[in-house]
Protein backbone atom coordinates (compact mmCIF):
# COMPACT_ATOMS: atom_id res chain seq x y z
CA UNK A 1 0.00 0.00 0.00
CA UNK A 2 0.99 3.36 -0.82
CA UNK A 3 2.62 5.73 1.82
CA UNK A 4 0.05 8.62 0.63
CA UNK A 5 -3.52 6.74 0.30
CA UNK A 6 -5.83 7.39 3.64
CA UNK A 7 -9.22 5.98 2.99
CA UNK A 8 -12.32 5.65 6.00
CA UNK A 9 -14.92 3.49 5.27
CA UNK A 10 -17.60 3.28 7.77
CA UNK A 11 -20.28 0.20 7.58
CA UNK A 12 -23.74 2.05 9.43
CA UNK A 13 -22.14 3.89 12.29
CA UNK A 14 -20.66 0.77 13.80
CA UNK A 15 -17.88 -0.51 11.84
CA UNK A 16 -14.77 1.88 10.71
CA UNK A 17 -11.81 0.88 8.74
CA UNK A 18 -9.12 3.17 8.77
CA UNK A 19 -5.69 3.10 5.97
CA UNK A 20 -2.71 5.31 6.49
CA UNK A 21 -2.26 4.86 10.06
CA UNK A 22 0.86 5.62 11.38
CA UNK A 23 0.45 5.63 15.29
CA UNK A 24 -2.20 5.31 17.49
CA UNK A 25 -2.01 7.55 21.02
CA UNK A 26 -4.79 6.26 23.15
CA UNK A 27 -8.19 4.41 23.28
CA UNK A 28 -10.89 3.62 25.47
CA UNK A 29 -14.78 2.82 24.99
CA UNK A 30 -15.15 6.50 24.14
CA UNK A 31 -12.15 8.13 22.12
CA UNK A 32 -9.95 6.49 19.68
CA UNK A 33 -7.15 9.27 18.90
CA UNK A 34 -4.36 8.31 15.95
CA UNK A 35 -2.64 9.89 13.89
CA UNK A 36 -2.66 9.04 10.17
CA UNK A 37 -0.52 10.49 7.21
CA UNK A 38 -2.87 12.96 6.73
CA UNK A 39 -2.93 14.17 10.32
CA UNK A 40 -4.72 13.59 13.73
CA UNK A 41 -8.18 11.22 13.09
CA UNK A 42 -10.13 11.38 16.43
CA UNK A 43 -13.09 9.10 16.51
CA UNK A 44 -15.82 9.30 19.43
CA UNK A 45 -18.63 6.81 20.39
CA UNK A 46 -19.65 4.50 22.71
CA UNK A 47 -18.36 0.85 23.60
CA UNK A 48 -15.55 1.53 20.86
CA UNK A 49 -13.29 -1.38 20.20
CA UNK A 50 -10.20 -1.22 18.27
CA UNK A 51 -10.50 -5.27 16.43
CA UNK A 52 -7.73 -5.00 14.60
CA UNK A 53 -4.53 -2.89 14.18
CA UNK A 54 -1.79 -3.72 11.46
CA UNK A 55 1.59 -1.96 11.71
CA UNK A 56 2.66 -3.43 8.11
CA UNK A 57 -0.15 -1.84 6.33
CA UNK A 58 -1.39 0.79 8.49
CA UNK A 59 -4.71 -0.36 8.90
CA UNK A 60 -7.08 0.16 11.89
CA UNK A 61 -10.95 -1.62 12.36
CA UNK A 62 -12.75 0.08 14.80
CA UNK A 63 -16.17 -1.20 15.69
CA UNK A 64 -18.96 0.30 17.98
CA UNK A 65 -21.58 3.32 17.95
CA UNK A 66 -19.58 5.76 16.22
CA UNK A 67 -20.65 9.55 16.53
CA UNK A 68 -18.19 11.46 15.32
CA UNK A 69 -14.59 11.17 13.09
CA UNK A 70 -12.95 14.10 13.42
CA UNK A 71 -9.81 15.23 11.86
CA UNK A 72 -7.32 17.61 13.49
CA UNK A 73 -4.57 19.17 12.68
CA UNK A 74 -3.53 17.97 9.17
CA UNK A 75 0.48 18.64 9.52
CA UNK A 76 0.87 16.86 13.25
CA UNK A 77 1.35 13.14 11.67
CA UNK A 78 2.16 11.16 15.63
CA UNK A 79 2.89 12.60 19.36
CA UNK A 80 6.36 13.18 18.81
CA UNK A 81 6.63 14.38 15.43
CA UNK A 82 7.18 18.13 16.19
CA UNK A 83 9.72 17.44 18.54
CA UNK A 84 11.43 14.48 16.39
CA UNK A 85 11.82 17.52 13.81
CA UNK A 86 13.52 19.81 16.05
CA UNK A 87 15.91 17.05 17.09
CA UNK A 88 16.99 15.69 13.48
């Protein structure tokens, strides 16, 4: 899979798939926040689960009642990526 492509599909508010992950910060049955190479993704709900989470292909299935997917700041890409830049 390509390095640029970030595609969502969600399947009736309960089931999100996710491509172009590059880190995920934190979950719980509420938030999912991660970062994909098109910035922060922050996805709210109830009894969220993350099913499945593959490094390799930077893939993410999410599954619950999804309210909102919200994207943040397009240029932050992971927690540490502003400092990582002032440090290389």
């Amino acid at each position: 899979m390509s390095e640029n492509v970030h595609n969502i599909i969600m399947e009736n508010r309960k089931k999100l798939t996710v491509s172009g992950v590059t880190d995920v910060d934190r979950f719980d049955e509420n938030t999912v926040l991660l970062y994909t190479n098109m910035g922060e993704l922050t996805v709210k709900g109830n009894d969220l689960h993350v099913n499945e989470l593959s490094v390799t292909d930077g893939e993410m299935n999410i599954e619950g009642e999804i309210d909102a997917v919200i994207y943040g700041d397009r240029d932050r890409q992971s927690p540490l990526s502003l400092l990582g830049k002032l440090f290389r």
